[in-house]
PDB file of N, CA and C in Angstrom:
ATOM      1  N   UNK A   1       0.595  22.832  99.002  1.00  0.00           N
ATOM      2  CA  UNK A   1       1.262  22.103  97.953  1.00  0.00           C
ATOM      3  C   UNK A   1       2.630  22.711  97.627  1.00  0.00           C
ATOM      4  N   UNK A   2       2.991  24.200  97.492  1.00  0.00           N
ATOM      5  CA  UNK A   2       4.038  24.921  97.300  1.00  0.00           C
ATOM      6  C   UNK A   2       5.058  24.392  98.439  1.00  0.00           C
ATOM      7  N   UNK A   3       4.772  24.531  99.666  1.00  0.00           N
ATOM      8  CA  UNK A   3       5.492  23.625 100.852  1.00  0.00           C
ATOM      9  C   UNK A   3       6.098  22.834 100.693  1.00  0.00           C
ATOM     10  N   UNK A   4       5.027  21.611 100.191  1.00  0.00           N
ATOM     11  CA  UNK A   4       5.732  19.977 100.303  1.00  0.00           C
ATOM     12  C   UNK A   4       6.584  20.546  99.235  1.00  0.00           C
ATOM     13  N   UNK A   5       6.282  21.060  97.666  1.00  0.00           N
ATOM     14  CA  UNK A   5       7.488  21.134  96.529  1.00  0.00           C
ATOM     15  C   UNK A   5       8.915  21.645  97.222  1.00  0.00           C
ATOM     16  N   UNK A   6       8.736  22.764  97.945  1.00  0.00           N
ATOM     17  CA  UNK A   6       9.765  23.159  98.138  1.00  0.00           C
ATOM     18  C   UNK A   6      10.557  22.152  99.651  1.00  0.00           C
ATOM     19  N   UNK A   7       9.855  21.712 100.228  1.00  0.00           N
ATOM     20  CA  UNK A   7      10.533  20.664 100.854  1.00  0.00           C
ATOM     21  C   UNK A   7      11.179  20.021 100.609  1.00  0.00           C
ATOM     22  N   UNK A   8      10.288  19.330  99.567  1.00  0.00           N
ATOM     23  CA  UNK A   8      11.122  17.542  98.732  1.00  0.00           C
ATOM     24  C   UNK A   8      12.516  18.124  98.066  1.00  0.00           C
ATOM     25  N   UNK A   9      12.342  19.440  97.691  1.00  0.00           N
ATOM     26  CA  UNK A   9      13.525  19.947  96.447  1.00  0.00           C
ATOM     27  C   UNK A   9      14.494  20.086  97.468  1.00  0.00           C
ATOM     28  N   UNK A  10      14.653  20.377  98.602  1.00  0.00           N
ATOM     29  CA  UNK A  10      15.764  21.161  99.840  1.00  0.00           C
ATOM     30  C   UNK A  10      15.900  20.220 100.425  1.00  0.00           C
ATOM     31  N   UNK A  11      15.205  18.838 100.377  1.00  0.00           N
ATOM     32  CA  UNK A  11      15.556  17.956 101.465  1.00  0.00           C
ATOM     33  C   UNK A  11      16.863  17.028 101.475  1.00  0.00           C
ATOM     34  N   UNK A  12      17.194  16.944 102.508  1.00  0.00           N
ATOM     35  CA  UNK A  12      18.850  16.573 102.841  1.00  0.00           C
ATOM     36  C   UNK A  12      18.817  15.282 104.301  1.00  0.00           C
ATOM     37  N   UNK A  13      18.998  14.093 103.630  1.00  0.00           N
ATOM     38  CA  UNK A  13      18.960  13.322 104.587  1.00  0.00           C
ATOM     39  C   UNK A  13      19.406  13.620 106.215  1.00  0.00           C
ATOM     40  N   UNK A  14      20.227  14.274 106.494  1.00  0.00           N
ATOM     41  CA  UNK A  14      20.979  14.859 107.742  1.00  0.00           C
ATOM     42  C   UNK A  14      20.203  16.096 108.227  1.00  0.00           C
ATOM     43  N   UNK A  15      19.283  16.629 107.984  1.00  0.00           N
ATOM     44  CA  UNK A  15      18.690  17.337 107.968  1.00  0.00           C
ATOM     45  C   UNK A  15      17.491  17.031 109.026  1.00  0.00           C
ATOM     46  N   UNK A  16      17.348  15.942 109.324  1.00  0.00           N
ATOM     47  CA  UNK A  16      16.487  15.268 110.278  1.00  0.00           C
ATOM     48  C   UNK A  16      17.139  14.843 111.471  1.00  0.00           C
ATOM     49  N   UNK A  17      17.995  15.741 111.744  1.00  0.00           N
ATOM     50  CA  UNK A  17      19.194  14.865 113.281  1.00  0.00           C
ATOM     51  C   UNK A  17      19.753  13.960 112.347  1.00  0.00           C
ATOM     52  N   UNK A  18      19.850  13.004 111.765  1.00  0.00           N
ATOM     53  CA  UNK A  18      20.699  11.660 111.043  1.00  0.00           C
ATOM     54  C   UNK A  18      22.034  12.886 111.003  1.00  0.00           C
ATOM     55  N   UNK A  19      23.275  11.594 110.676  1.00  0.00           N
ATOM     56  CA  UNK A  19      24.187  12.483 110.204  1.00  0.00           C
ATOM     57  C   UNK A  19      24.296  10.813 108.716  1.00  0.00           C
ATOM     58  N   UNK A  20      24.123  11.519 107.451  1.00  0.00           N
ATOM     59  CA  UNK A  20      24.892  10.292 106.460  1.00  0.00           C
ATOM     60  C   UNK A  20      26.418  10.761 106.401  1.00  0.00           C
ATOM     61  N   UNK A  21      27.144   9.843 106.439  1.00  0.00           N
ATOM     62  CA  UNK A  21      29.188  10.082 105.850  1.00  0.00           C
ATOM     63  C   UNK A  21      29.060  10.152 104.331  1.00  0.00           C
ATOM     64  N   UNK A  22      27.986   9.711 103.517  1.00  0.00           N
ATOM     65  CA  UNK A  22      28.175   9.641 102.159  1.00  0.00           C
ATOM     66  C   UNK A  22      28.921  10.853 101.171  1.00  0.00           C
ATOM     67  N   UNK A  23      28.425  12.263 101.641  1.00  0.00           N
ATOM     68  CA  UNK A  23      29.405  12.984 100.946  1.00  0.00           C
ATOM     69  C   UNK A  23      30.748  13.208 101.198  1.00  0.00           C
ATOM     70  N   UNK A  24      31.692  12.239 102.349  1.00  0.00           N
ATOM     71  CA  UNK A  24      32.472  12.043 102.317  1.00  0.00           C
ATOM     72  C   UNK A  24      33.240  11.134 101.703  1.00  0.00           C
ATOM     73  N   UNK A  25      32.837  10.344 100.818  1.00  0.00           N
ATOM     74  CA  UNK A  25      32.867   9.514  99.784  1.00  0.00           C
ATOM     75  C   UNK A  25      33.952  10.234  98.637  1.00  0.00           C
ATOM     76  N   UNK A  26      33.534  11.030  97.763  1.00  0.00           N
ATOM     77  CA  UNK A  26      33.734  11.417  96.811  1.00  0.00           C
ATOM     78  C   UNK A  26      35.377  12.637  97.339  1.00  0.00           C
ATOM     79  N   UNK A  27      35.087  13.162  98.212  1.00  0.00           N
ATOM     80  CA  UNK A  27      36.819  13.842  98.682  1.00  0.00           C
ATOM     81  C   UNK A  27      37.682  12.588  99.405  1.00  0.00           C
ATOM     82  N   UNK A  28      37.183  11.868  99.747  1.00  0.00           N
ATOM     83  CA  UNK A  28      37.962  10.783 100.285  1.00  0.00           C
ATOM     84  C   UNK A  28      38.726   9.786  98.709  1.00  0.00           C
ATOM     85  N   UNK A  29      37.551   9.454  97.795  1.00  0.00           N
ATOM     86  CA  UNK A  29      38.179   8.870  96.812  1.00  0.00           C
ATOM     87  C   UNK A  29      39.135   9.498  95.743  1.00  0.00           C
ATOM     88  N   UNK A  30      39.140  10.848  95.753  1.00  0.00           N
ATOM     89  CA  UNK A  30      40.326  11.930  95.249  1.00  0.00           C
ATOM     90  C   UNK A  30      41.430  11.825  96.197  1.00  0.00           C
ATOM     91  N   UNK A  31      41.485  11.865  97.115  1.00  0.00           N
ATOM     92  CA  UNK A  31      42.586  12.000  97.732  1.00  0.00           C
ATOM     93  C   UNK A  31      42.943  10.771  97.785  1.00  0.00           C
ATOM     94  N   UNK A  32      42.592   9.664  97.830  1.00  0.00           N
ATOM     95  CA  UNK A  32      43.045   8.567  97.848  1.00  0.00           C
ATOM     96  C   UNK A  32      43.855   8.107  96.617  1.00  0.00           C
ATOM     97  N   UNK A  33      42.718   8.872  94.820  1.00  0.00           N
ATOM     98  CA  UNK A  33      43.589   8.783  93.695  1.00  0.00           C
ATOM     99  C   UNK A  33      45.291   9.616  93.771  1.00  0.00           C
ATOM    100  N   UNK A  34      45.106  11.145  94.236  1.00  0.00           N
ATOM    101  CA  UNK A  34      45.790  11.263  94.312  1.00  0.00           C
ATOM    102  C   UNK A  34      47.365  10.982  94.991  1.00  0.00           C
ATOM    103  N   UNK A  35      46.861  10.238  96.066  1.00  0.00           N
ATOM    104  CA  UNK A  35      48.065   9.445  96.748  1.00  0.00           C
ATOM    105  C   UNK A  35      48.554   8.646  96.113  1.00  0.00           C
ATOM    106  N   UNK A  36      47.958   7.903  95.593  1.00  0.00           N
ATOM    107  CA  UNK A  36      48.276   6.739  94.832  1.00  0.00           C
ATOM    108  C   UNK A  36      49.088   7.207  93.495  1.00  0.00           C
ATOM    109  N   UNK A  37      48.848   8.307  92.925  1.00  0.00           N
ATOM    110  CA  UNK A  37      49.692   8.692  91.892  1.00  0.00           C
ATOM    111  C   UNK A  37      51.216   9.254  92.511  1.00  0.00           C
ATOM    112  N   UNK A  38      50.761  10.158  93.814  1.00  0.00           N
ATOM    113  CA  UNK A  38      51.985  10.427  94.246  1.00  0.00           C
ATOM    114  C   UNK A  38      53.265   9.247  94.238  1.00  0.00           C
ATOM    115  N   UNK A  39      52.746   8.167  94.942  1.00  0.00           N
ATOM    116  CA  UNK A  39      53.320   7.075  95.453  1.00  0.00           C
ATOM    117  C   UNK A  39      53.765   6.440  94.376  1.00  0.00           C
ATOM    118  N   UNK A  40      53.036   6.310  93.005  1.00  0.00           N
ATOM    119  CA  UNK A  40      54.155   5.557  92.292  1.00  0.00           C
ATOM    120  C   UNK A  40      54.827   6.372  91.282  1.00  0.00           C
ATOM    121  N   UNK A  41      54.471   7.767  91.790  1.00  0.00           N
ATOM    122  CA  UNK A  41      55.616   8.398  90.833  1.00  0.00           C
ATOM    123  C   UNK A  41      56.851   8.637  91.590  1.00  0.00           C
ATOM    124  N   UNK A  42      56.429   8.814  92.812  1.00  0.00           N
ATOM    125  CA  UNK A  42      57.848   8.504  93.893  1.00  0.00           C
ATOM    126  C   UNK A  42      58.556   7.857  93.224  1.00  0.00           C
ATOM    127  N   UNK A  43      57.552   6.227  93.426  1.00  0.00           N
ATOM    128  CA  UNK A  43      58.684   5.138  93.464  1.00  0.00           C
ATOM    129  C   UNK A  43      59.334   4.859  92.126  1.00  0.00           C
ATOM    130  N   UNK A  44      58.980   5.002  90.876  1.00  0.00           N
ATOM    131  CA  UNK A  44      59.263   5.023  89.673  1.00  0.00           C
ATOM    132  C   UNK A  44      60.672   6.051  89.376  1.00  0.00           C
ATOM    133  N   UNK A  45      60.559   6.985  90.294  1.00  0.00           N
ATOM    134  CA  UNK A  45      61.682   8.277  89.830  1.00  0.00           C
ATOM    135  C   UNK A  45      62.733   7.737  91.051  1.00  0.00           C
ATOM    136  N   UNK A  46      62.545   6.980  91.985  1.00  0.00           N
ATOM    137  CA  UNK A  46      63.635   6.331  92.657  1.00  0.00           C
ATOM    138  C   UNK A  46      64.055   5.366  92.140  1.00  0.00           C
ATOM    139  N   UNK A  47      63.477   4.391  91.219  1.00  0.00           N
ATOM    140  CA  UNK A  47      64.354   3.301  90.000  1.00  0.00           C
ATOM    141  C   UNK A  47      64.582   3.697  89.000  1.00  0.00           C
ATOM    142  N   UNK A  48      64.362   4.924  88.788  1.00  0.00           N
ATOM    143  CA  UNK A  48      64.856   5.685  87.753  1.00  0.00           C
ATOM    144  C   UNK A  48      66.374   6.067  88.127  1.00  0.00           C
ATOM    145  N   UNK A  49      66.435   6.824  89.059  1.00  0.00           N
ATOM    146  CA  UNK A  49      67.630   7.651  89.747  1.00  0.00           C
ATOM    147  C   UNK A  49      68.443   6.069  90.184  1.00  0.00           C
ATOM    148  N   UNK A  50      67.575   5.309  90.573  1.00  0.00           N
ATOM    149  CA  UNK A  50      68.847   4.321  91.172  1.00  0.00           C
ATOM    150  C   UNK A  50      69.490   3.730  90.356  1.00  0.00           C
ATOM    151  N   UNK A  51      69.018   3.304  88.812  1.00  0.00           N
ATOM    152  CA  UNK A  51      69.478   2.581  87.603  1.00  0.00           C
ATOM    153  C   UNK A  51      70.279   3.413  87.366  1.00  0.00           C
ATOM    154  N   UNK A  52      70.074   5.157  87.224  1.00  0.00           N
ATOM    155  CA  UNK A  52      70.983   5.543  86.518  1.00  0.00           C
ATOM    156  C   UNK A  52      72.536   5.680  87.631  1.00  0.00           C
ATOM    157  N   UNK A  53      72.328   5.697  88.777  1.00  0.00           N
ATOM    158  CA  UNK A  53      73.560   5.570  89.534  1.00  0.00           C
ATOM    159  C   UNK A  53      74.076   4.541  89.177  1.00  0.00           C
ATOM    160  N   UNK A  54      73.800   3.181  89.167  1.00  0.00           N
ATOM    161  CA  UNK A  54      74.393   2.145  88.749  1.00  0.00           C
ATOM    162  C   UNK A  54      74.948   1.733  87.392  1.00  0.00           C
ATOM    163  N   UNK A  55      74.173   2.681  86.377  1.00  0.00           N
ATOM    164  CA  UNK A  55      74.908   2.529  84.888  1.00  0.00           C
ATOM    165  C   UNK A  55      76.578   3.017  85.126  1.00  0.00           C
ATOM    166  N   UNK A  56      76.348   3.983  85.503  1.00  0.00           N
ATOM    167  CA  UNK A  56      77.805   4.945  85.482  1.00  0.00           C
ATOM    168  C   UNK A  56      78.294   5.284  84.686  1.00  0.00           C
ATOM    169  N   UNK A  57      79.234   6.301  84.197  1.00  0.00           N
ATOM    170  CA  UNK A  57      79.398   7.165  83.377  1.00  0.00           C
ATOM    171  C   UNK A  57      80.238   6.762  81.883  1.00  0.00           C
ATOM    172  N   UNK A  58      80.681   5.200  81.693  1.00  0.00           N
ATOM    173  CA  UNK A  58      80.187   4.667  80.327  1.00  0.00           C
ATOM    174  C   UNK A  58      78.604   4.152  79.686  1.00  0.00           C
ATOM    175  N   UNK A  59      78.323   4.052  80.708  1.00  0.00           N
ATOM    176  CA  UNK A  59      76.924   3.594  80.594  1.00  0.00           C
ATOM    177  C   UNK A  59      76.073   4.653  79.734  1.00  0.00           C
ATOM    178  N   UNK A  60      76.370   5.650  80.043  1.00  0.00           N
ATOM    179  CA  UNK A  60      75.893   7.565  79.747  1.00  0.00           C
ATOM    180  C   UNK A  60      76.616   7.053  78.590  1.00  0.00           C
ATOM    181  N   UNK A  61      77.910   7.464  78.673  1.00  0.00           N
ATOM    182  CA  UNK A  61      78.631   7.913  77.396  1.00  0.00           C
ATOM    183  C   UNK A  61      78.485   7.118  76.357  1.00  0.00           C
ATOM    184  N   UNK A  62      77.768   5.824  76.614  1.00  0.00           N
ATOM    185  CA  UNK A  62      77.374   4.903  75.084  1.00  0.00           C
ATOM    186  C   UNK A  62      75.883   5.182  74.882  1.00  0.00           C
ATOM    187  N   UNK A  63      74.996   5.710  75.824  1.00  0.00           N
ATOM    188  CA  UNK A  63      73.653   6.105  75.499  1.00  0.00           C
ATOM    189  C   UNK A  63      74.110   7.470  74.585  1.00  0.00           C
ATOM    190  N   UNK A  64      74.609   8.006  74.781  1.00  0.00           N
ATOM    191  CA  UNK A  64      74.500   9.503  74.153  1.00  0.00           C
ATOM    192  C   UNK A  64      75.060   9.258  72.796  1.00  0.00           C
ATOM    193  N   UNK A  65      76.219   8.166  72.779  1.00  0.00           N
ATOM    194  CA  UNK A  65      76.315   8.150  71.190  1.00  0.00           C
ATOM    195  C   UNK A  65      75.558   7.210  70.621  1.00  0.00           C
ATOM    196  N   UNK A  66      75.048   6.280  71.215  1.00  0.00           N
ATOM    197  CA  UNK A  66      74.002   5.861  70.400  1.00  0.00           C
ATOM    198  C   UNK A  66      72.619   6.887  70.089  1.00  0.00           C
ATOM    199  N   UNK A  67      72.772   7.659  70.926  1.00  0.00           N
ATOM    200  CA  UNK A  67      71.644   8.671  70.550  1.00  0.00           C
ATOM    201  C   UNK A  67      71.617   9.547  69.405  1.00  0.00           C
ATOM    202  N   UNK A  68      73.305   9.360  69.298  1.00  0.00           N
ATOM    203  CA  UNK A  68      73.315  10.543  68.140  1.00  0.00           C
ATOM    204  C   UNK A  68      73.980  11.515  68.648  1.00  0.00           C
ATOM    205  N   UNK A  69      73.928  12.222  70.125  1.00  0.00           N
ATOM    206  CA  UNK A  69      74.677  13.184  70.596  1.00  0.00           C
ATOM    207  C   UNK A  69      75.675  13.696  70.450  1.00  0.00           C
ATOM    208  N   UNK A  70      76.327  13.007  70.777  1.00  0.00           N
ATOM    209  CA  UNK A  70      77.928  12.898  70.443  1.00  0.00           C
ATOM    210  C   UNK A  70      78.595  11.863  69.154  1.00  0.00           C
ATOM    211  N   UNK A  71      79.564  12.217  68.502  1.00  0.00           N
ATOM    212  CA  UNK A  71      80.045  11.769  68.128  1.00  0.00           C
ATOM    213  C   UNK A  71      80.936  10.956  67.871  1.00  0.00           C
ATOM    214  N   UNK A  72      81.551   9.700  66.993  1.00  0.00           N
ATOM    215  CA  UNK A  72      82.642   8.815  67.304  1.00  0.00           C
ATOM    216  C   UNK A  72      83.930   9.776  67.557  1.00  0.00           C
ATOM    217  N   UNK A  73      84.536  10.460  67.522  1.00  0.00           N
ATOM    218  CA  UNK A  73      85.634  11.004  68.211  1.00  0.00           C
ATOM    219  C   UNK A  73      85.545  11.660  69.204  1.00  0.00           C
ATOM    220  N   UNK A  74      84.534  12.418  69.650  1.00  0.00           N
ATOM    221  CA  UNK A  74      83.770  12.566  70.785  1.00  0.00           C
ATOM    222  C   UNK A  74      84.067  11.339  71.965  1.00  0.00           C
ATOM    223  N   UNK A  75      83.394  10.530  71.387  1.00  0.00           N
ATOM    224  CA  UNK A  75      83.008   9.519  72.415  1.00  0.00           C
ATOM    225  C   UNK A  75      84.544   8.746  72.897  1.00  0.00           C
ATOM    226  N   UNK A  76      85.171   8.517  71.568  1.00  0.00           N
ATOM    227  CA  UNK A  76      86.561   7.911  72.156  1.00  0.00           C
ATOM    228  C   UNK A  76      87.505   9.146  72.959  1.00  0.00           C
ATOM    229  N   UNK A  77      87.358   9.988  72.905  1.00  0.00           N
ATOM    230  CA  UNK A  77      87.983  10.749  74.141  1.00  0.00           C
ATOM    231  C   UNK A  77      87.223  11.139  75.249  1.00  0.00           C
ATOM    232  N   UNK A  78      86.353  11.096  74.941  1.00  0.00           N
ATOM    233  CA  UNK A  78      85.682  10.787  76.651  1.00  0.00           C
ATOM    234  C   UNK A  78      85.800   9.793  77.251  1.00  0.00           C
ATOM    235  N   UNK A  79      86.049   8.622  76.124  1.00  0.00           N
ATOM    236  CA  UNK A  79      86.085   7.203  77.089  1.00  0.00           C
ATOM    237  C   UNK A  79      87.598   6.976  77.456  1.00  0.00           C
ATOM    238  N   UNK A  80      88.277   7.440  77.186  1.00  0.00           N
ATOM    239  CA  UNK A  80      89.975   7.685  77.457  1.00  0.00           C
ATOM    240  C   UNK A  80      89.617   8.295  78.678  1.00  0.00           C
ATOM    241  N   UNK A  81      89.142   9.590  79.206  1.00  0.00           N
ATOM    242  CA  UNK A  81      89.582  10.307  79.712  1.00  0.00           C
ATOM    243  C   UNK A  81      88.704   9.404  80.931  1.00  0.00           C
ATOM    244  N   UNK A  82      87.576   8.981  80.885  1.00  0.00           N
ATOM    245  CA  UNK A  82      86.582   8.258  81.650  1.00  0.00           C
ATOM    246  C   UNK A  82      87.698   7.218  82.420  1.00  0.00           C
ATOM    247  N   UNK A  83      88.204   6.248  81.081  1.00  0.00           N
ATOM    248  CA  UNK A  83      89.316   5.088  81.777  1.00  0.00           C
ATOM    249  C   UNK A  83      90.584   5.552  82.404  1.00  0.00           C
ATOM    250  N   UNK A  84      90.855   6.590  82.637  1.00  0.00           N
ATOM    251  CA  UNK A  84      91.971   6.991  83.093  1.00  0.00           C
ATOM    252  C   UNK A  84      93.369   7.219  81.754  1.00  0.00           C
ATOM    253  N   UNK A  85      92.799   6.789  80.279  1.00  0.00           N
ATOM    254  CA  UNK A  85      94.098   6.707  79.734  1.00  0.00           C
ATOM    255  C   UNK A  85      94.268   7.848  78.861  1.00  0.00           C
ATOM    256  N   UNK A  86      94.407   8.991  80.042  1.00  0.00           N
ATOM    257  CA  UNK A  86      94.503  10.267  79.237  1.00  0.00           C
ATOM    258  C   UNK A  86      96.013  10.593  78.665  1.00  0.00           C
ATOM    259  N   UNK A  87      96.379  11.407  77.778  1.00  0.00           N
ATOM    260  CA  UNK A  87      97.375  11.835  76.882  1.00  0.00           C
ATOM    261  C   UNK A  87      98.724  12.236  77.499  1.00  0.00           C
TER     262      UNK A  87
END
């Protein structure tokens, strides 16, 4: 009786010649999450980077004072110096 207990408790389908793939299941579906996060944080930080190439550097300089950053005299001499109509 001690036998069969300790049998049934150790027993492992593959263990009989079979081979099961099932515990390949669970590292396969991690790596799969994790790709998938890779991939759209890629792609998210490449329309990130590409928007901000395309704003260009009034684009910046009115985010930052609307942010508060900078200030209105601030900002009008940067935007002089930005447009070319420096002093």
């Amino acid at each position: 009786m001690l036998t069969s207990m300790i049998a049934a408790a150790t027993y492992a389908p593959w263990h009989d010649g079979g081979f099961s793939p099932w515990f390949l299941l669970f590292p396969l579906f991690w790596i799969l999450v994790i790709g998938l996060l890779i991939f759209i944080g890629r792609r998210t930080w490449r329309s990130n980077r590409r928007w901000a190439a395309t704003q260009g550097g009034e684009g910046v300089l009115r985010e930052r004072y609307a942010r508060g950053e900078i200030d209105e005299k601030e900002y009008r001499e940067r935007l002089q110096v930005l447009r070319g109509d420096g002093k």
